[in-house]
C-alpha atoms as a PDB file:
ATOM      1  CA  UNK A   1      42.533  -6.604  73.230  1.00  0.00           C
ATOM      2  CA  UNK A   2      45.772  -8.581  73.346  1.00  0.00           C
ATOM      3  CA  UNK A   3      45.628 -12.121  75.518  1.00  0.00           C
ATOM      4  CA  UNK A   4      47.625 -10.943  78.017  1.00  0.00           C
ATOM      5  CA  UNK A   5      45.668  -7.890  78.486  1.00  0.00           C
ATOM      6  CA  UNK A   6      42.897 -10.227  79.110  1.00  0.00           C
ATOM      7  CA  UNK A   7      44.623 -12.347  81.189  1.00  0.00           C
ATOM      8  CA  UNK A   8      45.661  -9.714  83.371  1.00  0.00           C
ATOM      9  CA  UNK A   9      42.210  -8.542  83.636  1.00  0.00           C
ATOM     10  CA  UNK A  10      41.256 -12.160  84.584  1.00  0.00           C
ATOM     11  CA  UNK A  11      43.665 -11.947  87.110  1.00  0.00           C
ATOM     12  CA  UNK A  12      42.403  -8.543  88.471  1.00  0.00           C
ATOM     13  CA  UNK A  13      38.834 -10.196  88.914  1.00  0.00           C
ATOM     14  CA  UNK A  14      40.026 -12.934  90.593  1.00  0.00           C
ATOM     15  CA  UNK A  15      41.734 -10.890  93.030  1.00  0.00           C
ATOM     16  CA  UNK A  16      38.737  -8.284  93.625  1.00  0.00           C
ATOM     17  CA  UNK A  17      36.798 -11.445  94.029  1.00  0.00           C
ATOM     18  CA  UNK A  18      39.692 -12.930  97.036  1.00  0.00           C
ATOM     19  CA  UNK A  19      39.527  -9.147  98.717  1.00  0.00           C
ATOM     20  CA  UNK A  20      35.356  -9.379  98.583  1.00  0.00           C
ATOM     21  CA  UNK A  21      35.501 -12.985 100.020  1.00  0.00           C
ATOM     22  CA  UNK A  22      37.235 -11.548 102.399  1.00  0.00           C
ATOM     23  CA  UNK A  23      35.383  -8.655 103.893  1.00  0.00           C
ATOM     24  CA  UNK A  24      32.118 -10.941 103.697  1.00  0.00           C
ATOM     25  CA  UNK A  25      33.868 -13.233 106.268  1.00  0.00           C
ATOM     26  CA  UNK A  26      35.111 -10.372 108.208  1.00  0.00           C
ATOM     27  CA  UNK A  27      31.426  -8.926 108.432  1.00  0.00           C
ATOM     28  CA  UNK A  28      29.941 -12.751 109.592  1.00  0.00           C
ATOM     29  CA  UNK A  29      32.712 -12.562 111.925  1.00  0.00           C
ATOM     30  CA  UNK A  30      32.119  -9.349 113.475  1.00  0.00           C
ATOM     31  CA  UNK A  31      28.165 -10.037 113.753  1.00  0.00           C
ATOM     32  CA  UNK A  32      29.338 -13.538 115.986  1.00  0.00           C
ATOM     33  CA  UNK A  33      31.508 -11.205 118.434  1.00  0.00           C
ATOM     34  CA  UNK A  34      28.099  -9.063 118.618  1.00  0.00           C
ATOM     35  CA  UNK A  35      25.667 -11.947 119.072  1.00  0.00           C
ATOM     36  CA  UNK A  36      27.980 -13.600 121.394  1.00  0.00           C
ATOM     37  CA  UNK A  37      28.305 -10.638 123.729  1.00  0.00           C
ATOM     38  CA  UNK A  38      24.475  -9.456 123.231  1.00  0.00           C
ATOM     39  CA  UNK A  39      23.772 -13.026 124.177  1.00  0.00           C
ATOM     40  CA  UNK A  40      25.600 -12.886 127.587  1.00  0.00           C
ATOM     41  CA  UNK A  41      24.300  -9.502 128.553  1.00  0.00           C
ATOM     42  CA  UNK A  42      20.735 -10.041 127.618  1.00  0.00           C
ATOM     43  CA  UNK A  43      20.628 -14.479 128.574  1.00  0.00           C
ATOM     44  CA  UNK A  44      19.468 -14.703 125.330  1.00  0.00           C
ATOM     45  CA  UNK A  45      20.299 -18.520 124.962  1.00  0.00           C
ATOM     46  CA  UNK A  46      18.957 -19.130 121.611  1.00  0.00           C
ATOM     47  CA  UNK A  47      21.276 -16.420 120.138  1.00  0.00           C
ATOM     48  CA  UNK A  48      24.002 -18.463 122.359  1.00  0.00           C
ATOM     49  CA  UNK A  49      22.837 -21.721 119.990  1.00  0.00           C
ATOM     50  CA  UNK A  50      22.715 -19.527 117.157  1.00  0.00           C
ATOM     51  CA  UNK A  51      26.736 -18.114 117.343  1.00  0.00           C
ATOM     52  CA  UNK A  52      27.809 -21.487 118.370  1.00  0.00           C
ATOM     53  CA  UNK A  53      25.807 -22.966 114.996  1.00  0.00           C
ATOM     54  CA  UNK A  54      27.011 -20.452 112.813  1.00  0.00           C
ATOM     55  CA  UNK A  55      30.842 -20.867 113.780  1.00  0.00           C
ATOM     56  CA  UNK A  56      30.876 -23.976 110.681  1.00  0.00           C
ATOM     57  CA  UNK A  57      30.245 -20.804 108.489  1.00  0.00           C
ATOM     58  CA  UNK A  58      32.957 -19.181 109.280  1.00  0.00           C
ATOM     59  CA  UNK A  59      35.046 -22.636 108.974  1.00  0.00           C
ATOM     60  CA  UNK A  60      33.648 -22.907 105.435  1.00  0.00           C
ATOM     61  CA  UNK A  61      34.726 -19.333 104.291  1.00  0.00           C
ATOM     62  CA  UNK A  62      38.404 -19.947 105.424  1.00  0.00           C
ATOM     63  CA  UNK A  63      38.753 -22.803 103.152  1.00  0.00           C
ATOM     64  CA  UNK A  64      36.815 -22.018 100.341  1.00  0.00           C
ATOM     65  CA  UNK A  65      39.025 -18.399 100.478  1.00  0.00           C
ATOM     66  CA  UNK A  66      42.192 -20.839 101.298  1.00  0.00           C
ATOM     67  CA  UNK A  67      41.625 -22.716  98.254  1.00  0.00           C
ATOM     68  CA  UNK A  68      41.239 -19.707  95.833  1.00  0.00           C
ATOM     69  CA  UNK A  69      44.869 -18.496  96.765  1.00  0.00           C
ATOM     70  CA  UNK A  70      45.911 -21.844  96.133  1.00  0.00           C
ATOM     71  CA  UNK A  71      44.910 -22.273  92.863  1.00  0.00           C
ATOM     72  CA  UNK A  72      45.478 -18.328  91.977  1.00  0.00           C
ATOM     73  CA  UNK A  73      49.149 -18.832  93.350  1.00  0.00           C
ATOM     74  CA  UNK A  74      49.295 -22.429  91.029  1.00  0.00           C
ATOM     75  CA  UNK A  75      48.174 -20.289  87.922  1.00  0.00           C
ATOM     76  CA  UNK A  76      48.764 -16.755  88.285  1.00  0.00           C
ATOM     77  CA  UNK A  77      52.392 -17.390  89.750  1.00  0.00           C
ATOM     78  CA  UNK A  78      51.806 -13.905  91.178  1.00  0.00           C
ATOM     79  CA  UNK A  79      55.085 -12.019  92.162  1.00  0.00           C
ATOM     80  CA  UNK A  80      55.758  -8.410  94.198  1.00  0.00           C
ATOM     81  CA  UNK A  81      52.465  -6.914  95.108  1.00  0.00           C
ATOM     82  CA  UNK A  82      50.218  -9.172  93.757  1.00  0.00           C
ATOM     83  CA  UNK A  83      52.153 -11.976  95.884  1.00  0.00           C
ATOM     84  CA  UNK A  84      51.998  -9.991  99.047  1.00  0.00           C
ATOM     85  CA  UNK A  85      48.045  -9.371  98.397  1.00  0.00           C
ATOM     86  CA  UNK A  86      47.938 -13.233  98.611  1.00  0.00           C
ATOM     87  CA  UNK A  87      50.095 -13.834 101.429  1.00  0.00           C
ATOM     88  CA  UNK A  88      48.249 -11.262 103.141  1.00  0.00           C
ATOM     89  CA  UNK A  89      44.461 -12.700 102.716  1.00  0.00           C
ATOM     90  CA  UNK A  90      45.920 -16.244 103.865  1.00  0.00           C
ATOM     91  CA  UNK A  91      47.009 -15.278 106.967  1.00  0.00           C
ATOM     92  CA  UNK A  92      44.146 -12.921 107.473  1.00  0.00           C
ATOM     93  CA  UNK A  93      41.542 -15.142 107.111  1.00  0.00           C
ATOM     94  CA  UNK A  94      43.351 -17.519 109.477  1.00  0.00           C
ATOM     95  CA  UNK A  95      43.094 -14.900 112.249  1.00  0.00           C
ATOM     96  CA  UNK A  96      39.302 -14.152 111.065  1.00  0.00           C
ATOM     97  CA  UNK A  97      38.831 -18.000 111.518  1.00  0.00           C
ATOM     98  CA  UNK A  98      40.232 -17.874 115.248  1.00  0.00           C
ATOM     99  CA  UNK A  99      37.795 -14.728 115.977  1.00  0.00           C
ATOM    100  CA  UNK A 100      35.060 -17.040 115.183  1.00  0.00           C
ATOM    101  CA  UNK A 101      36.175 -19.693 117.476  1.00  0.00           C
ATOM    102  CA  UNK A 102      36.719 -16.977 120.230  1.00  0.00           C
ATOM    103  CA  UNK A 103      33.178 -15.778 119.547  1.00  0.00           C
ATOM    104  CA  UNK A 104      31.866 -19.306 119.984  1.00  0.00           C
ATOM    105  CA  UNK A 105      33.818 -19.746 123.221  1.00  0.00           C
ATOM    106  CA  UNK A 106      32.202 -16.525 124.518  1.00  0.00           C
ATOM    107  CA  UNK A 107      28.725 -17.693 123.555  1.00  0.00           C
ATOM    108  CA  UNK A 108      29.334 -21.198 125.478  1.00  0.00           C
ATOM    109  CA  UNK A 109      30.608 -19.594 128.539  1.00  0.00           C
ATOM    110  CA  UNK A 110      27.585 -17.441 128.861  1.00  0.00           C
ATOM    111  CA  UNK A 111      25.127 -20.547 128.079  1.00  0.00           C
ATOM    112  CA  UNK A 112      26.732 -22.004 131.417  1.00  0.00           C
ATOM    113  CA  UNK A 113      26.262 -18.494 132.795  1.00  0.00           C
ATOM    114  CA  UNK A 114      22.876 -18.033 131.718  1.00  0.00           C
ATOM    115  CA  UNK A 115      21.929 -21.831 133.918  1.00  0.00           C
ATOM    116  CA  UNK A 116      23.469 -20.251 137.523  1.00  0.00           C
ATOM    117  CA  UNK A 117      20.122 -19.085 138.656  1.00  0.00           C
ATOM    118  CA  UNK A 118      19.833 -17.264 141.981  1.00  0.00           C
ATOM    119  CA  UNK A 119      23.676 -16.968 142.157  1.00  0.00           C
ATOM    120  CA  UNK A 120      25.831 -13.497 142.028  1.00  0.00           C
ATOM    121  CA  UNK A 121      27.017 -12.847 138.809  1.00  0.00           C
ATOM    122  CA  UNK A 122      29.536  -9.327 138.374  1.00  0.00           C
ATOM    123  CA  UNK A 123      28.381  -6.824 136.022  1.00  0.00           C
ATOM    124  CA  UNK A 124      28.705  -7.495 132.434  1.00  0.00           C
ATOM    125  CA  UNK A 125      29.183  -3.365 131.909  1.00  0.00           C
ATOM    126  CA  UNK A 126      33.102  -3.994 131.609  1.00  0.00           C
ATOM    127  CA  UNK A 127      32.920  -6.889 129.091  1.00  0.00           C
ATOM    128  CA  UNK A 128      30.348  -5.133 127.227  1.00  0.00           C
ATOM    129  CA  UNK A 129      32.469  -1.618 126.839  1.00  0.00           C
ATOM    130  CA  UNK A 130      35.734  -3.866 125.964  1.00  0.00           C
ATOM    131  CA  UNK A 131      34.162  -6.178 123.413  1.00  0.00           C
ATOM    132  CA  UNK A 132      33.119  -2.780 121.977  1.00  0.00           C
ATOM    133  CA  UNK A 133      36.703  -1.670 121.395  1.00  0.00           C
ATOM    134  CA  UNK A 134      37.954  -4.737 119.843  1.00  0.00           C
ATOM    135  CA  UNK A 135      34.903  -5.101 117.457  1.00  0.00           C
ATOM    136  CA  UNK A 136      35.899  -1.588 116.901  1.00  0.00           C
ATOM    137  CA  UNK A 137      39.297  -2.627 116.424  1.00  0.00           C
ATOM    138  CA  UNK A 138      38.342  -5.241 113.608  1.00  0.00           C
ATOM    139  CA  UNK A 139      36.293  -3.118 111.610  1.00  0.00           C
ATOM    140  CA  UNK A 140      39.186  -0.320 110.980  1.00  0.00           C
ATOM    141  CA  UNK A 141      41.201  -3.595 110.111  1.00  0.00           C
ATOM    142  CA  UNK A 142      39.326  -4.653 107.726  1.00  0.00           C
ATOM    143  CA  UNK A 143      38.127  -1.433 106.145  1.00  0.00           C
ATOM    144  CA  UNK A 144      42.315  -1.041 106.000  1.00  0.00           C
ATOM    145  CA  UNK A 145      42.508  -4.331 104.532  1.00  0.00           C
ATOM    146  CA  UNK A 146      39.666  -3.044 101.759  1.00  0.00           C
ATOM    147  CA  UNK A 147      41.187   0.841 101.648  1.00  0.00           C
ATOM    148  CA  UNK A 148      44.938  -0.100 101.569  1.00  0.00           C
ATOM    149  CA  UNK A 149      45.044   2.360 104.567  1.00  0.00           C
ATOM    150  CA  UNK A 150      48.360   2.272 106.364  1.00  0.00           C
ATOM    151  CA  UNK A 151      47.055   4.878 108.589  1.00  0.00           C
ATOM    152  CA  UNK A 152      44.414   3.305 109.943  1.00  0.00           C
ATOM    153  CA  UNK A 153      45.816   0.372 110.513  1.00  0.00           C
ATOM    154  CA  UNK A 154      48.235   1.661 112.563  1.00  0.00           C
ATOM    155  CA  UNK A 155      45.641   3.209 114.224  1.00  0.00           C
ATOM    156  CA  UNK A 156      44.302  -0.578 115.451  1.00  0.00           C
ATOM    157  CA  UNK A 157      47.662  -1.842 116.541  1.00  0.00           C
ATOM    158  CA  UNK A 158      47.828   1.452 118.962  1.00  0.00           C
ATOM    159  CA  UNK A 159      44.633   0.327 120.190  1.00  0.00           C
ATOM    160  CA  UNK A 160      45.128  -2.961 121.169  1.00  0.00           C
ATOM    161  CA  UNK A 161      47.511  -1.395 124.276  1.00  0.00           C
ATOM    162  CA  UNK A 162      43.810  -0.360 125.687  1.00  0.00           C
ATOM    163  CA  UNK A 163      41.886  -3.662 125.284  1.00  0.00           C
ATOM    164  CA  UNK A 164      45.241  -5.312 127.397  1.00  0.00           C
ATOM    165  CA  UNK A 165      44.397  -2.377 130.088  1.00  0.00           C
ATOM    166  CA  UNK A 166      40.672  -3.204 130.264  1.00  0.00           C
ATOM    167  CA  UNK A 167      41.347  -7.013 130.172  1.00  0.00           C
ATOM    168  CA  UNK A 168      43.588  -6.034 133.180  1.00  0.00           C
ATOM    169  CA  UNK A 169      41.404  -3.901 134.954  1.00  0.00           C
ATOM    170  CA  UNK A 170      38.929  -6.481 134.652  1.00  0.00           C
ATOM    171  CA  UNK A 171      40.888  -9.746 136.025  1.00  0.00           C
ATOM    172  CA  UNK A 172      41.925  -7.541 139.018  1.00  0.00           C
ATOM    173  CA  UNK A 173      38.372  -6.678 139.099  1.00  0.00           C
ATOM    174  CA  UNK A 174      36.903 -10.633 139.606  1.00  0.00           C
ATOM    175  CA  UNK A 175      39.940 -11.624 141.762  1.00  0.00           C
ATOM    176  CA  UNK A 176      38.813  -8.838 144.297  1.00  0.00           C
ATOM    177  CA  UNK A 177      35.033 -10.677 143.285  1.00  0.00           C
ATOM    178  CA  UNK A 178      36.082 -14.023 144.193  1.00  0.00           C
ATOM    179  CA  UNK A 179      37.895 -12.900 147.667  1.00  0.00           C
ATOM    180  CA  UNK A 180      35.011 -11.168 148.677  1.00  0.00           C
ATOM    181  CA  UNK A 181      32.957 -14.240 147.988  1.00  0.00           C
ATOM    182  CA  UNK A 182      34.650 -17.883 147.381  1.00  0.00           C
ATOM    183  CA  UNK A 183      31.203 -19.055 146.314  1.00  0.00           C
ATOM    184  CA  UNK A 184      31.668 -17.179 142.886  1.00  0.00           C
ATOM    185  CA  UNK A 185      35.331 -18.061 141.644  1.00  0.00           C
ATOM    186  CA  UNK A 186      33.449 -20.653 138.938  1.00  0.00           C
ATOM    187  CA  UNK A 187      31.320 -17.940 137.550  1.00  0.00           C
ATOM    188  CA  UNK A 188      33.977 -15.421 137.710  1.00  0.00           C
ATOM    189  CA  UNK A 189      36.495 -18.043 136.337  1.00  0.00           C
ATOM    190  CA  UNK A 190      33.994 -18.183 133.247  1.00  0.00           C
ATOM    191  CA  UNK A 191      33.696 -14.364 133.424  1.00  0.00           C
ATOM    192  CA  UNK A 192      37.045 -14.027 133.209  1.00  0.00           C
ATOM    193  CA  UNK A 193      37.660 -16.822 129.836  1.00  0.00           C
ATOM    194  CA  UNK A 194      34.939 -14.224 128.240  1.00  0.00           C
ATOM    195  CA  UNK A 195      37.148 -11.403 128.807  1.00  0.00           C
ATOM    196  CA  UNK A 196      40.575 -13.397 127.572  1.00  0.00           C
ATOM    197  CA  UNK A 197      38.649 -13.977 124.287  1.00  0.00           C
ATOM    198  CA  UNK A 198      37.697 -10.656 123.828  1.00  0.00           C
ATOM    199  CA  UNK A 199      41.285 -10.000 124.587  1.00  0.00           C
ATOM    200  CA  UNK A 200      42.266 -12.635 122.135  1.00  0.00           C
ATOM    201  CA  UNK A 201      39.756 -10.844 119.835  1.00  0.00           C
ATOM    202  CA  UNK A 202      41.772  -7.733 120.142  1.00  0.00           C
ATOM    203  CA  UNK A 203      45.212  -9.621 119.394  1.00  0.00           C
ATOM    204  CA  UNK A 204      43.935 -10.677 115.966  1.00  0.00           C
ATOM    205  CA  UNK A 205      42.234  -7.656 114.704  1.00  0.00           C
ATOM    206  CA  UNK A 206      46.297  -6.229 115.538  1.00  0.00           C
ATOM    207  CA  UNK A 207      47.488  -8.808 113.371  1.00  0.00           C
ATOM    208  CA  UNK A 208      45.217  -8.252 110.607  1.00  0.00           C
ATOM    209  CA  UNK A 209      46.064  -4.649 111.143  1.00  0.00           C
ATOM    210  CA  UNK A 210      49.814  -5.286 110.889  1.00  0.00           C
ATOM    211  CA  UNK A 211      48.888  -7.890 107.424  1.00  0.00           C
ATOM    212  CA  UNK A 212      47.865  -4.577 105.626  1.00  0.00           C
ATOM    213  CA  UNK A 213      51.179  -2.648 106.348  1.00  0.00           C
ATOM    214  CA  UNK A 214      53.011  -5.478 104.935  1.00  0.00           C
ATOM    215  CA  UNK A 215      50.930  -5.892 101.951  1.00  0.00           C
ATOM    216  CA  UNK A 216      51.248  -1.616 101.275  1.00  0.00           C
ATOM    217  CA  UNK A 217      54.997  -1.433 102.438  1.00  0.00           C
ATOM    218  CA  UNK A 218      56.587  -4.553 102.066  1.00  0.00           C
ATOM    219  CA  UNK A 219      57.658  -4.536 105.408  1.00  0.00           C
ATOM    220  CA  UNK A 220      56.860  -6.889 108.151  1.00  0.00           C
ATOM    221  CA  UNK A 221      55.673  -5.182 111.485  1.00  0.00           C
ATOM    222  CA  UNK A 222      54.815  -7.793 113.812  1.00  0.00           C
ATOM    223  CA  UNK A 223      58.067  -7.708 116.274  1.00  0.00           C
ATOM    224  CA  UNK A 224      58.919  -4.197 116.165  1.00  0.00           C
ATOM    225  CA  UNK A 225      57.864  -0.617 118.574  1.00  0.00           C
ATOM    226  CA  UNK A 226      54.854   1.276 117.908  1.00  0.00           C
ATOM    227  CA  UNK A 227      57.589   4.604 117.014  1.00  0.00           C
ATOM    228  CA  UNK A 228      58.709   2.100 114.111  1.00  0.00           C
ATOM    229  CA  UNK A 229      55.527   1.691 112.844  1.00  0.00           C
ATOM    230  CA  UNK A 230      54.582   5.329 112.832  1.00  0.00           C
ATOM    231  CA  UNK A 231      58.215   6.314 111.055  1.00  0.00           C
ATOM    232  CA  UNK A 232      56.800   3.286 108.243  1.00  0.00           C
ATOM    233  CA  UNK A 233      53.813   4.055 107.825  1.00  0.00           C
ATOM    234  CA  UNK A 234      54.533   7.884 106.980  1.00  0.00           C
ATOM    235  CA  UNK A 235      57.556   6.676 104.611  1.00  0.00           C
END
């Protein structure tokens, strides 16, 4: 074996190892969405302390990921495809990072929830069945991050139109809450930051989702129509 045929393999390991890094944060990240919302449904408030705990975890994999790029990019000088693969995992794991904090929020807002004894709190059904779609949502993007499936990840920026329409349904659905009865606009005010993070939840997984067409294609997708997408991602 020549040395650069073992350098390059080098460099393929190093890479696998980035991508695996990866997915393991994705999958500590997606458990926090599901604690968080478990915890609000069920008033489990040591699961609450648990997510909230665990968010330094997540904080920990960003950098340590953050500063494998770094020195891959400082080494490897990695160009085309290889740079893009980079690029890619940086700014994913910055939007991974921000789903953790939004999973934290949620769990905080629902330890204040879980202390309103004897007052009425709106079903959680809504919040529940909308969390589900964005977890769902981050799951194709990240098994399109691991596949190199253009296909799918189209598939998750289509479906963030339909966590906006449930995040909508639900605001309009606590407004009519609070006018009913003034006596629960704070807990539907905390309701409602619970559904804007799974919202926010939503707008990440997209952006992951959108990473991985620009790491296949070369193209960047973030500001244009869902028609372009389709036309590039069957190119």
């Amino acid at each position: 074996m020549s040395s650069s045929d073992h350098i390059s393999k080098q460099f393929d390991t190093e890479l696998e190892a980035i991508r695996a890094n990866v997915l393991q944060m994705g999958g500590l990240v997606e458990r926090q969405i599901k604690n968080a919302i478990d915890s609000l449904v069920s008033g489990d408030v040591a699961m609450m302390t648990q997510v909230i705990a665990e968010d330094h975890r997540v904080n920990a994999m960003e950098v340590k990921i953050d500063e494998a790029c770094s020195q891959v990019i400082a080494r490897r000088q990695p160009t085309a495809g290889d740079l893009r693969l980079i690029m890619t995992v940086v700014k994913t794991i910055t939007d991974l990072e921000r789903i953790g904090d939004e999973a934290e929020k949620i769990a905080r807002m629902a330890k204040m929830l879980s202390q309103k004894h004897g007052l009425a709190i709106p079903r959680y059904h809504e919040i529940k069945h909308t969390s589900e779609i964005a977890v769902d949502m981050l799951r194709k993007a990240l098994d399109a991050f691991a596949r190199l499936d253009v296909v799918m990840a189209a598939q998750v920026v289509r479906q963030d139109e339909q966590v906006d329409t449930e995040f909508q349904a639900i605001m309009r659905y606590l407004i009519t809450f609070m006018m009913e009865d003034p006596r629960t606009i704070s807990t539907s005010l905390e309701i409602l930051f619970v559904a804007k993070a799974i919202e926010r939840i939503g707008d990440h997984a997209q952006n992951i989702a959108e990473y991985v067409i620009y790491m296949v294609k070369g193209r960047d997708v973030r500001h244009i129509t869902m028609d372009e997408i389709d036309l590039e991602v069957q190119q």
